[in-house]
Protein backbone atom coordinates (compact mmCIF):
# COMPACT_ATOMS: atom_id res chain seq x y z
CA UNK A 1 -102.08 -36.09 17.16
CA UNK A 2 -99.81 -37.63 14.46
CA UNK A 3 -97.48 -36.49 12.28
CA UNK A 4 -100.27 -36.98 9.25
CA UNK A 5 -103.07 -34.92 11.36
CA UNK A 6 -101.50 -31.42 10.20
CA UNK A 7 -98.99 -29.29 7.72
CA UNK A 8 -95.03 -30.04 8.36
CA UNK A 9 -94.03 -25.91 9.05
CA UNK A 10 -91.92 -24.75 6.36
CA UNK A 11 -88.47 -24.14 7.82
CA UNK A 12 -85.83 -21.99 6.79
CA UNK A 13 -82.50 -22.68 8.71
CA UNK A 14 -79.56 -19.74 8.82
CA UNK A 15 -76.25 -20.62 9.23
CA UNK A 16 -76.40 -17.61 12.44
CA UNK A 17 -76.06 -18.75 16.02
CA UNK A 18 -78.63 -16.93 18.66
CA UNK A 19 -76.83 -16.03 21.77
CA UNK A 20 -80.35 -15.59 23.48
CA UNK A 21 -80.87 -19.56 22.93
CA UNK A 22 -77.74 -20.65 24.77
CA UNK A 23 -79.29 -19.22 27.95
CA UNK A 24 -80.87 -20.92 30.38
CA UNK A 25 -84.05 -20.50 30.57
CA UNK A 26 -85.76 -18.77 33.68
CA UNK A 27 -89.52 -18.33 35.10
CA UNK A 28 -92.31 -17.21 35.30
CA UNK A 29 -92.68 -17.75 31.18
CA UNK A 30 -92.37 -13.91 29.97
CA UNK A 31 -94.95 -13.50 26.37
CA UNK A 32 -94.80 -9.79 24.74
CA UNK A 33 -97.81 -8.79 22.88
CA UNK A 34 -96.67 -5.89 20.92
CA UNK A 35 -99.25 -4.56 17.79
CA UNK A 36 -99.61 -1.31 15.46
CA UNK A 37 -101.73 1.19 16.80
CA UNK A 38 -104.84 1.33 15.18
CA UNK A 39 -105.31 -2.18 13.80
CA UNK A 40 -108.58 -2.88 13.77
CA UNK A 41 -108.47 -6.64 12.42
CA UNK A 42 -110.51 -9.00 14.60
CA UNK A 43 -108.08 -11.33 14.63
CA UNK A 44 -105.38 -8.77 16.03
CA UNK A 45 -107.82 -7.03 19.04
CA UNK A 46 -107.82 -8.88 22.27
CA UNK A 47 -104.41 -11.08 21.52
CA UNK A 48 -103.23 -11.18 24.99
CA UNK A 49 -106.43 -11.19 26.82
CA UNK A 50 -107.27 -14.33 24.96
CA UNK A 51 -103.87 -15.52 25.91
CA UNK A 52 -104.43 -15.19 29.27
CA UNK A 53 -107.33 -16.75 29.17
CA UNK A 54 -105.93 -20.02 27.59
CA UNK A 55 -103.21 -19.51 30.39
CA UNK A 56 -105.98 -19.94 33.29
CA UNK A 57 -107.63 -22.95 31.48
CA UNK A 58 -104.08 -24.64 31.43
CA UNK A 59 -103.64 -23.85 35.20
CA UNK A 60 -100.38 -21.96 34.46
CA UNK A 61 -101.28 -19.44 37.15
CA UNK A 62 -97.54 -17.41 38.25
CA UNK A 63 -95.84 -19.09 36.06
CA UNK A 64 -96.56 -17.24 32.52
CA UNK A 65 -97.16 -13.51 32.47
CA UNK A 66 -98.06 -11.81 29.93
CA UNK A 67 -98.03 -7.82 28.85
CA UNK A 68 -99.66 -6.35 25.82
CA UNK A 69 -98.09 -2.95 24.37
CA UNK A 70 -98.45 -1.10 21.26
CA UNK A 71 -95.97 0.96 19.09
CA UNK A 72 -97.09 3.74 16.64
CA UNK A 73 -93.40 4.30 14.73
CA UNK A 74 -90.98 1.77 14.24
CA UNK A 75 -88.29 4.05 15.26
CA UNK A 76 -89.42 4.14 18.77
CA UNK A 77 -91.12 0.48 18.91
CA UNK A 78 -91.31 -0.04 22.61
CA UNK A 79 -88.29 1.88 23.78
CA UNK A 80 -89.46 1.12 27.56
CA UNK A 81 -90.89 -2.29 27.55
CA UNK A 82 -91.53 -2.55 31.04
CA UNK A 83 -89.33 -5.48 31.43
CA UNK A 84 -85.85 -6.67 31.29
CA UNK A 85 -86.86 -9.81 29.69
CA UNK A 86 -89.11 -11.56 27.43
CA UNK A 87 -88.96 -14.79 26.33
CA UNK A 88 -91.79 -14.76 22.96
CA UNK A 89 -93.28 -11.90 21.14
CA UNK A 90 -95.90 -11.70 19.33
CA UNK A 91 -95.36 -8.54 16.78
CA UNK A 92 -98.70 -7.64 14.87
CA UNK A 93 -97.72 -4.75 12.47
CA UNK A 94 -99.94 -2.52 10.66
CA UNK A 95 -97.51 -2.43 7.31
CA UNK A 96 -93.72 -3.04 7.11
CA UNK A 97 -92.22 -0.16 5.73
CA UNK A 98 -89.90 -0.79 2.56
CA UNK A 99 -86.94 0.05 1.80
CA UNK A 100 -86.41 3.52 -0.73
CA UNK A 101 -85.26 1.41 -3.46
CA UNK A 102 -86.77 -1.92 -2.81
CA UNK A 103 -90.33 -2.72 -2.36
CA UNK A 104 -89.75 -6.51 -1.02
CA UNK A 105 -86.93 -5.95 1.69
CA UNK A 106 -87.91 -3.66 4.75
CA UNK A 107 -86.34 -0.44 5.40
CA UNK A 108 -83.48 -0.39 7.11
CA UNK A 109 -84.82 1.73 10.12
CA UNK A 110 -87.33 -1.31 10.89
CA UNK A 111 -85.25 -4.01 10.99
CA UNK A 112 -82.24 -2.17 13.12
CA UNK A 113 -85.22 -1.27 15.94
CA UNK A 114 -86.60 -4.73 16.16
CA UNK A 115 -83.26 -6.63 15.99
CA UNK A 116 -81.94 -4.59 18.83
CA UNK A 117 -85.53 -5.01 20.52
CA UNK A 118 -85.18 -8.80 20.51
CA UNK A 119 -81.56 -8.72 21.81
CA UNK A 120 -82.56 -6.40 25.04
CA UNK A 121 -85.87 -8.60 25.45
CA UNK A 122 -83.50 -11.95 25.40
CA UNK A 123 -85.90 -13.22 23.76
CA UNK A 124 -86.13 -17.11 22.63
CA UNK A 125 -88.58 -16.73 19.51
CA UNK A 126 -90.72 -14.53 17.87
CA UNK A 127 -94.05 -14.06 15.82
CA UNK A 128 -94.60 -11.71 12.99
CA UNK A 129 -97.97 -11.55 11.34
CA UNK A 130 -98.99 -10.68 7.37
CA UNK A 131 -100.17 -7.67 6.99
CA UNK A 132 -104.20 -6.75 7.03
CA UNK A 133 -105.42 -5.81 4.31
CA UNK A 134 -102.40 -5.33 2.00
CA UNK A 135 -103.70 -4.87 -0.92
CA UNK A 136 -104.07 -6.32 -3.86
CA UNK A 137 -102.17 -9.32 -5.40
CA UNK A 138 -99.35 -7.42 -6.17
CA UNK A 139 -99.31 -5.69 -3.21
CA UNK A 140 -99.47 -8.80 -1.35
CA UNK A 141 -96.55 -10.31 -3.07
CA UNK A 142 -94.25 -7.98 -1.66
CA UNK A 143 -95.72 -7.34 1.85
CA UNK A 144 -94.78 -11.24 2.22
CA UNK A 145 -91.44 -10.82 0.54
CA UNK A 146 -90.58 -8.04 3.25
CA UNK A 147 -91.78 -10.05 5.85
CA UNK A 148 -89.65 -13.03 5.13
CA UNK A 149 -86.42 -10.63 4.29
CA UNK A 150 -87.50 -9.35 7.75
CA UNK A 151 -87.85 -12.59 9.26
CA UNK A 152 -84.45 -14.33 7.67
CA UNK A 153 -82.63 -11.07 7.81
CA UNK A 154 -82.95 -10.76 11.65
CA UNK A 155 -82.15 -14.66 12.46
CA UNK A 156 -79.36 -14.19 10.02
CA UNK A 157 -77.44 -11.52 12.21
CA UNK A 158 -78.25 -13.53 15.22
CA UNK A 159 -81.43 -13.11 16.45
CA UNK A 160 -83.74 -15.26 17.69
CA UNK A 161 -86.13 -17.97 15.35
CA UNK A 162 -88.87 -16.13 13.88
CA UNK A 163 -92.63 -17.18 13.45
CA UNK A 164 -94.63 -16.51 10.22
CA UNK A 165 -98.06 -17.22 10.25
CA UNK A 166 -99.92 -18.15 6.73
CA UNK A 167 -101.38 -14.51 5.13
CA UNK A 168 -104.14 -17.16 3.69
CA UNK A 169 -105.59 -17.61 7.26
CA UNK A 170 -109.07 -16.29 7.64
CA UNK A 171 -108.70 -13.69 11.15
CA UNK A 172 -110.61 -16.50 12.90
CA UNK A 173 -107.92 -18.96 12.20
CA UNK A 174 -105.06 -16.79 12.66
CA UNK A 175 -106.40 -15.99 16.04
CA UNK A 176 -106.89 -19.76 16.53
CA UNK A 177 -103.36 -20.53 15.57
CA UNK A 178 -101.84 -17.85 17.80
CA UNK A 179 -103.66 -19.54 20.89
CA UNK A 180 -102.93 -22.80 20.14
CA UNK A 181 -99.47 -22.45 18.95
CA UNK A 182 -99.05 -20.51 22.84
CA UNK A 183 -100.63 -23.86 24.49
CA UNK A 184 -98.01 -26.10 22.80
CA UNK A 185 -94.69 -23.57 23.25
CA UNK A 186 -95.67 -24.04 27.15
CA UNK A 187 -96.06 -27.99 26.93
CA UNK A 188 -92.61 -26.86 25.91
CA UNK A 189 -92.62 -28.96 22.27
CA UNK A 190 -89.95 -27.93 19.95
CA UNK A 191 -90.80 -24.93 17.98
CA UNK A 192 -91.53 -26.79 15.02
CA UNK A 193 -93.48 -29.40 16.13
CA UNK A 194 -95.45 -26.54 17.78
CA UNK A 195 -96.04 -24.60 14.68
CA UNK A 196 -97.34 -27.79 13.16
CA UNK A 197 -99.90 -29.10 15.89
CA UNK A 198 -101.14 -25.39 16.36
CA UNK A 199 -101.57 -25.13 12.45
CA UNK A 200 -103.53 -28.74 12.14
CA UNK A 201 -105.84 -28.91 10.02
CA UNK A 202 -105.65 -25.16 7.97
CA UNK A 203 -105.14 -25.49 4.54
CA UNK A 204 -101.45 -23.62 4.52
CA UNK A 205 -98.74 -24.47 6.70
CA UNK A 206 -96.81 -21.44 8.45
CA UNK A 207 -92.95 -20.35 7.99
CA UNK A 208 -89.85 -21.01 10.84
CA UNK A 209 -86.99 -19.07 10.15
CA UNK A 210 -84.38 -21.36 12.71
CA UNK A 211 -80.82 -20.27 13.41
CA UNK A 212 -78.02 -23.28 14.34
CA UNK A 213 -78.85 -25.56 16.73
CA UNK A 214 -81.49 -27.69 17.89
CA UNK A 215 -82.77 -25.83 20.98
CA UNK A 216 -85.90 -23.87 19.81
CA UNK A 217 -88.83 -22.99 21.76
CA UNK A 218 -89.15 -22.15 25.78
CA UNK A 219 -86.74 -24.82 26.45
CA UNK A 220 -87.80 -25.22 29.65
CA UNK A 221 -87.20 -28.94 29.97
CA UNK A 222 -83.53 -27.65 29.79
CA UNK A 223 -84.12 -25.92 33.48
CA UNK A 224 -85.73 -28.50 35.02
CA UNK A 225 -82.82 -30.84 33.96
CA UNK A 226 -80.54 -28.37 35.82
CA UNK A 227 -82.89 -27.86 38.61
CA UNK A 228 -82.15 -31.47 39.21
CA UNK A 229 -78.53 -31.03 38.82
CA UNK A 230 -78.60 -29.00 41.52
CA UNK A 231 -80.82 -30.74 43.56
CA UNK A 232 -77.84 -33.80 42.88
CA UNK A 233 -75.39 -31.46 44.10
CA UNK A 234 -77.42 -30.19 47.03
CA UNK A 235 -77.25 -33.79 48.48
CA UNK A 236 -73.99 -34.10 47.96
CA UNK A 237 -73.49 -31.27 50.01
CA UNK A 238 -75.95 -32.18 52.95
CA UNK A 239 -74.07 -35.51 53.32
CA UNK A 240 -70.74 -33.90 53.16
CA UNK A 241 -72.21 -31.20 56.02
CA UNK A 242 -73.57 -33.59 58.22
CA UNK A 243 -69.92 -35.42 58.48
CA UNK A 244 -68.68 -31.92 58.97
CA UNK A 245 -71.55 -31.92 61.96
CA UNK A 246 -70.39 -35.52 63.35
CA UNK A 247 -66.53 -34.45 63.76
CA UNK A 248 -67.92 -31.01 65.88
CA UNK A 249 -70.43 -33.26 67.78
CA UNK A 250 -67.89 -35.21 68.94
CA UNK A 251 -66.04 -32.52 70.23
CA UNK A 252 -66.03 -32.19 74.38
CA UNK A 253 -67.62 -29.42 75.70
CA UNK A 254 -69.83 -28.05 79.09
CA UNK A 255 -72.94 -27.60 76.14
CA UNK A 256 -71.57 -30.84 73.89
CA UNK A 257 -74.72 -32.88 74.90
CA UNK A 258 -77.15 -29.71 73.77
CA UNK A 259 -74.87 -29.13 70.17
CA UNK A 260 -75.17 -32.40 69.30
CA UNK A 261 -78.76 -32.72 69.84
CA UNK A 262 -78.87 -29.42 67.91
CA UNK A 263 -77.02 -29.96 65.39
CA UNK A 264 -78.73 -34.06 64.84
CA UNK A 265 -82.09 -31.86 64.64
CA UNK A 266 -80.82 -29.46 62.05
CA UNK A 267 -79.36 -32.29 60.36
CA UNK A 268 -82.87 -34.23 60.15
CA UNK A 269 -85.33 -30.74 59.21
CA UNK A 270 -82.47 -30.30 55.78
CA UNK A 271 -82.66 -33.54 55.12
CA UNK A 272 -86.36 -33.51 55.00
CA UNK A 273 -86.62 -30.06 52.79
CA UNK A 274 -84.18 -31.83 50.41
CA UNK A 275 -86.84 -34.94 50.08
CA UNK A 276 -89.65 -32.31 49.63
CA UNK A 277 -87.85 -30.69 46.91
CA UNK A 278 -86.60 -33.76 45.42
CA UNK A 279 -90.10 -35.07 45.31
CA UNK A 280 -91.64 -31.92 43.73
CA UNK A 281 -89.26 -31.95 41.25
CA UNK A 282 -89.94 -35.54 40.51
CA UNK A 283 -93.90 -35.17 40.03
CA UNK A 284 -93.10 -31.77 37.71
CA UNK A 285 -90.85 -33.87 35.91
CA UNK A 286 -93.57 -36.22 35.01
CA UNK A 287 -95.87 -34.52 34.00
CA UNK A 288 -94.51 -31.71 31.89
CA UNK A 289 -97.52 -29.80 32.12
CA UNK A 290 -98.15 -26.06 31.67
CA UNK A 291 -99.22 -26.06 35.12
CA UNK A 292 -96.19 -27.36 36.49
CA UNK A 293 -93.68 -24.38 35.52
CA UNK A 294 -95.51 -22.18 38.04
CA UNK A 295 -94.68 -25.25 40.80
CA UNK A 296 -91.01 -25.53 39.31
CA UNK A 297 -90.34 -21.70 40.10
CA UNK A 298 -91.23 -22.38 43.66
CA UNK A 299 -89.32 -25.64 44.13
CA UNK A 300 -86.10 -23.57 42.28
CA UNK A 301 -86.60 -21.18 45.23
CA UNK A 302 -87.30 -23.60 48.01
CA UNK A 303 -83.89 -25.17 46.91
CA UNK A 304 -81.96 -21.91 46.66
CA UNK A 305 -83.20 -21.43 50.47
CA UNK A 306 -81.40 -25.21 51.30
CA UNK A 307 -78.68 -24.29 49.35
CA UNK A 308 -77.60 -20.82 51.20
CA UNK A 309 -78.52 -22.47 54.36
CA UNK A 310 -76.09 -25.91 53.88
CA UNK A 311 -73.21 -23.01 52.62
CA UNK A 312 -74.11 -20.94 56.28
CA UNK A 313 -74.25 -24.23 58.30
CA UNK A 314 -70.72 -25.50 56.92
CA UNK A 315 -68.97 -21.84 57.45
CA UNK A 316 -70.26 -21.97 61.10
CA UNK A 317 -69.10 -25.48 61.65
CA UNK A 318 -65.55 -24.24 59.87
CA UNK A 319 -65.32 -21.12 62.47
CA UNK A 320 -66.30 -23.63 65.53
CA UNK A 321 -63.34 -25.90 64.45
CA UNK A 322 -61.21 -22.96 63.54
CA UNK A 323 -60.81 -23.40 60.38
């Protein structure tokens, strides 16, 4: 799809910086699904089980999981989320409270709760949705006035880039954005070119509210490129271990003969996990497909085994030598 096959997102940049962002990313993907009680809006009912069901289409399997909650006051919105981290939510309010003496900024309470919410969550983005039903056109106006004070207020003080869907979307095509826009945050696109290939063809473009920086989105491509840092670094190690072996091989000994052909084997099985993980990592890195981040946590792990086991070989070899 080209640039010309769908609505540039609006986007609305802060002068903030997001401390969340300048993480690296982890795995499995972490997606919070967090709505109003009551909300009876098609659109709104079923988010995450749809979400998961995109997920198992795309083959993510382990490597995205995804909760649903719900909140009934914004003063205790999700005080035990269930997990220490989450890298998107999707927040589906009922109504955003105003403030006492201005209809078209949020109260105070509301916007204090989620900020803090999004800085224990660590999370890397966020969606807000319009209101249902809220009202008429007046009452519109400033439901959408609070939710972009809400939105540009937040990123402002430092959290994370927020989301906001059209309120002209039919439920249908809200629910078809928020599925879409999920597919193309895990081919890992930027968050605005997500927000624009998951809006395509509707006839109103949605809202990013972006702090500094250029990193926006899952940002996963930034973990893979120091996955194979490390897997650089790794080698470097094994080579400089297996001189480390040569100089206690050559040592004399009544068991030298049965170290060295010991230590040669050892040698040979590291090398060969290293060219397994390399390899992994190479075919991930190719196709940077959902799929492939439930693969990448695995090969992360399989190297984190190599990499305690090169740091256990060389203190052995340091005690043998007396070092």
């Amino acid at each position: 799809m080209s640039s010309a096959d769908y609505l540039e997102p609006r986007i609305i940049q802060t002068q903030s910086v997001c401390e969340s962002l300048e993480r690296l990313p982890e795995l499995p993907v972490r997606i919070l699904v967090l709505s109003s009680v009551g909300v009876e809006d098609p659109s709104r009912r079923g988010l995450a089980a749809r979400l998961e069901r995109r997920s198992s289409e795309l083959g993510v399997g382990a490597g995205v999981v995804i909760h649903d909650a719900q909140f009934d006051k914004w003063d205790q919105l999700l005080q035990e989320p269930g997990e220490s981290r989450y890298d998107a939510v999707f927040l589906r309010p009922s109504s955003l409270p105003a403030d006492h003496f201005e209809q078209d900024r949020p109260a105070d309470h509301v916007m204090d709760r989620l900020f803090g919410l999004l800085g224990d969550l660590c999370a890397r983005f966020w969606l807000v949705d319009p209101e249902p039903n809220a009202g008429d056109e007046g009452a519109l106006r400033s439901s959408e006035a609070r939710r972009l004070a809400l939105c540009r207020t937040l990123v402002g003080r430092g959290a994370p880039p927020a989301i906001m869907p059209s309120c002209s979307w039919e439920p249908d095509e809200l629910a078809r954005f928020h599925e879409d826009f999920f597919e193309r945050a895990l081919h890992d696109s930027p968050l605005p070119l997500a927000v624009g290939l998951a809006t395509g063809s509707l006839d109103a473009s949605a809202s990013v509210v972006v702090p500094m920086g250029s990193r926006h989105g899952l940002d996963l491509g930034r973990l893979l490129e120091n996955h194979r840092s490390r897997i650089d670094a790794a080698s470097g190690s094994l080579a400089m271990l297996h001189r480390e072996m040569e100089a206690v091989s050559a040592l004399d000994g009544v068991n030298a003969g049965d170290v060295r052909a010991a230590l040669a084997e050892d040698a040979l099985q590291r090398t060969r996990r290293l060219d397994l993980v390399k390899d992994a990592c190479d075919e991930i890195n190719r196709d940077r497909d959902p799929a492939g981040w439930s693969r990448l946590s695995a090969n992360i792990q399989q190297l984190a085994a190599l990499e305690s086991d090169i740091v256990q070989a060389r203190s052995w070899i340091r005690s043998e030598r007396g070092f």
